[in-house]
Protein backbone atom coordinates (compact mmCIF):
# COMPACT_ATOMS: atom_id res chain seq x y z
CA UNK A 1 23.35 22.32 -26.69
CA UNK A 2 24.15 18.92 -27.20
CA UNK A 3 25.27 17.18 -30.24
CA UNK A 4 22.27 14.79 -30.51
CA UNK A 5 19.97 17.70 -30.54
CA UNK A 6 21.02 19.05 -33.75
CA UNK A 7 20.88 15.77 -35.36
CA UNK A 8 17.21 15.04 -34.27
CA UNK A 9 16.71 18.71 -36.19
CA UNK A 10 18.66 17.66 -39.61
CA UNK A 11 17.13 14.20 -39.42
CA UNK A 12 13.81 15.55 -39.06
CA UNK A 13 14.17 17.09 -42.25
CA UNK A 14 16.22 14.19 -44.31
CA UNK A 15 13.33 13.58 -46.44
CA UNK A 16 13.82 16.80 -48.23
CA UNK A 17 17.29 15.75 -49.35
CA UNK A 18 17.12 11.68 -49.27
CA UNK A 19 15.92 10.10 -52.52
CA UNK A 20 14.34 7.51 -50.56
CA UNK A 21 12.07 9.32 -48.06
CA UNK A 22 13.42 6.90 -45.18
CA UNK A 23 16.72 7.54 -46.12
CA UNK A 24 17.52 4.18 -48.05
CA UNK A 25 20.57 3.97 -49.44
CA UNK A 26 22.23 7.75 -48.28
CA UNK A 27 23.80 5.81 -45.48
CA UNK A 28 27.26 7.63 -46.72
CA UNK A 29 25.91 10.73 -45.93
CA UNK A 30 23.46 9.98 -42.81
CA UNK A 31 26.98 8.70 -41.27
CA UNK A 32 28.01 12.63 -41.73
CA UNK A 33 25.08 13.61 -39.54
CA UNK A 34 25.42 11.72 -35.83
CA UNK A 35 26.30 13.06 -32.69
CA UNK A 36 30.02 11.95 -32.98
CA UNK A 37 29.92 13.75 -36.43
CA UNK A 38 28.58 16.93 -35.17
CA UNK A 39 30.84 17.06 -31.96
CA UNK A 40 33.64 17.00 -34.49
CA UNK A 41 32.67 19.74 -36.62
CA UNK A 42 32.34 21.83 -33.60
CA UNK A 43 35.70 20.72 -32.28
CA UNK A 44 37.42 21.58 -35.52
CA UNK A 45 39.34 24.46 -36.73
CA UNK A 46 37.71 23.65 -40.45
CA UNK A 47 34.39 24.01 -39.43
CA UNK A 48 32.42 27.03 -37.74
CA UNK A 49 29.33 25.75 -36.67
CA UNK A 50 25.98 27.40 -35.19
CA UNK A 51 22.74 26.75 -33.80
CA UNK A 52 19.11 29.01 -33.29
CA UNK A 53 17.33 27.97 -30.60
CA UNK A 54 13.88 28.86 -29.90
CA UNK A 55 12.66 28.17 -25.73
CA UNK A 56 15.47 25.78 -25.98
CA UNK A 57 14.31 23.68 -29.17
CA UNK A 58 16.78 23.75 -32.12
CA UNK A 59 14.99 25.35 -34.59
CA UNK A 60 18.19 25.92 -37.01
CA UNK A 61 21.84 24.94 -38.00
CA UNK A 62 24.23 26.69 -40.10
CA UNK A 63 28.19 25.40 -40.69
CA UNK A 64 30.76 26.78 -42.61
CA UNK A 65 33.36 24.48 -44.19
CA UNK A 66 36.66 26.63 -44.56
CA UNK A 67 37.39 28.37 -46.11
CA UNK A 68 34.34 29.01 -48.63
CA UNK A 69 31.84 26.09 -48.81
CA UNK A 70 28.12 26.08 -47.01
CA UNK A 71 28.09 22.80 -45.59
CA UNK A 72 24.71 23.17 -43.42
CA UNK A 73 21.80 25.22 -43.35
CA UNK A 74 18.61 23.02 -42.08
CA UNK A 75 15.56 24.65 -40.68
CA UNK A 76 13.13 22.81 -38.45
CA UNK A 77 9.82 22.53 -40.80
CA UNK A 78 7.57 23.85 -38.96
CA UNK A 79 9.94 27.38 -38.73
CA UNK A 80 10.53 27.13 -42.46
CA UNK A 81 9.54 30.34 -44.15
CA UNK A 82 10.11 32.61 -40.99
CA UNK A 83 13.56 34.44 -42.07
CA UNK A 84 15.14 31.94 -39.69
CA UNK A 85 17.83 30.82 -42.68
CA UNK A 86 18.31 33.98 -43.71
CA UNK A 87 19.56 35.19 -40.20
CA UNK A 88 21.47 32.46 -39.83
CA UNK A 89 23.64 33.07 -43.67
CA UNK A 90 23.88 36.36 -42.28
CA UNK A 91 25.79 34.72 -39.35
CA UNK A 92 27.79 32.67 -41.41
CA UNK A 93 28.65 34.78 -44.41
CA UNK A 94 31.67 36.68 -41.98
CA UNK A 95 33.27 33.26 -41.94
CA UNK A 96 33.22 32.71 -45.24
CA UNK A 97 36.59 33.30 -47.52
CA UNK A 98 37.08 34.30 -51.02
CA UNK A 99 35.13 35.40 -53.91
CA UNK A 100 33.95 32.32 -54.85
CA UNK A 101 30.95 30.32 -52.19
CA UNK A 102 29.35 26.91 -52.66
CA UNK A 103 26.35 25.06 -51.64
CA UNK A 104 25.19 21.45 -52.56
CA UNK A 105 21.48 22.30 -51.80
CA UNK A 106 18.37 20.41 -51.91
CA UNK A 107 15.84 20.68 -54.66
CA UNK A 108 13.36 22.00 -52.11
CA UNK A 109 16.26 24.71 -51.04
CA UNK A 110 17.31 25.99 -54.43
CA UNK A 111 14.92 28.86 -54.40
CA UNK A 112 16.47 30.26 -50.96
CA UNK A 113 19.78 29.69 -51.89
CA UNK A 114 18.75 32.15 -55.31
CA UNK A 115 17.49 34.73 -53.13
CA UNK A 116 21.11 34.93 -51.11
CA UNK A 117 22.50 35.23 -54.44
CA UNK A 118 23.34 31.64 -55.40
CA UNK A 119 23.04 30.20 -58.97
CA UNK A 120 23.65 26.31 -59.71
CA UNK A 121 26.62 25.44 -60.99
CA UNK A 122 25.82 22.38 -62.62
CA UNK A 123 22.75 20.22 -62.87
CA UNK A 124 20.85 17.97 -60.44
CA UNK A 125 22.87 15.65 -58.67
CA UNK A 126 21.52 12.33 -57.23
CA UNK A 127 24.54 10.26 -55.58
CA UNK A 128 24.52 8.12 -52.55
CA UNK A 129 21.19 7.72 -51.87
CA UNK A 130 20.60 12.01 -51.94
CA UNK A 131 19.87 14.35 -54.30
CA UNK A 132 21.41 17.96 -54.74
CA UNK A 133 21.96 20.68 -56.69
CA UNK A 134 25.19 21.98 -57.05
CA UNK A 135 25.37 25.95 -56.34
CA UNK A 136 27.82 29.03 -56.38
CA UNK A 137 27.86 32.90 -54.99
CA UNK A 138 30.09 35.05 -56.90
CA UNK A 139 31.13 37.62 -54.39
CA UNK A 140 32.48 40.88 -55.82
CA UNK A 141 33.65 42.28 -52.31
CA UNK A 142 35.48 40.39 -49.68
């Protein structure tokens, strides 16, 4: 799977996270998301990085910042709902160190991360052009 592909799939589903619906002003973080960006992540040592793929369409991404941080978990739309993101956390959560797990999610993704057992950790954030909500998993076994 290349690169690219997994941006189309994230970009296809910027609106839920951009203020701006065509992602004015989150250049900082649409920068994060190209296929040099992505190639990296998988490259590194700091990242652990996985795709679903569905008669080879990208229908998922999940990546794990080490050692404890959720740094993606996007769903093609028309797959949302479908226990695709939950199969994926389940993926990721071996990866994931500590006791204590973050998320910055989207305001459409809060109620997903509360089912795997997230609660914010502080209030709406809107900063570079995108808007999250900063969340935490308490984890009482390791």
């Amino acid at each position: 799977m290349t690169p690219q592909r997994s941006v189309d799939l994230i970009r296809s589903v910027a609106h839920f996270f951009t203020i701006d619906p065509a992602g004015s002003g989150a250049d900082r973080f649409l920068e994060t998301i190209t296929p040099e960006s992505i190639a990296g992540y998988i490259d590194s040592d700091e990242f652990y990085y996985l795709v679903t793929v569905e008669n080879e369409v990208i229908i998922g991404v999940g990546a794990v910042k080490n050692p404890s941080h959720l740094y993606h978990l996007f769903i093609r739309e028309s797959y949302q709902g479908q226990g695709i993101a939950r199969k994926l956390w389940h993926s990721l959560v071996p990866k994931l160190t500590g006791n204590l797990i973050t998320v910055n999610s989207t305001i459409y993704a809060v109620p997903v991360y509360e089912k795997f057992g997230f609660k914010a950790s502080g209030p709406r954030v809107e900063q570079d052009g995108i808007a999250f909500v900063p969340m935490a998993l308490v984890r009482t076994e390791v």
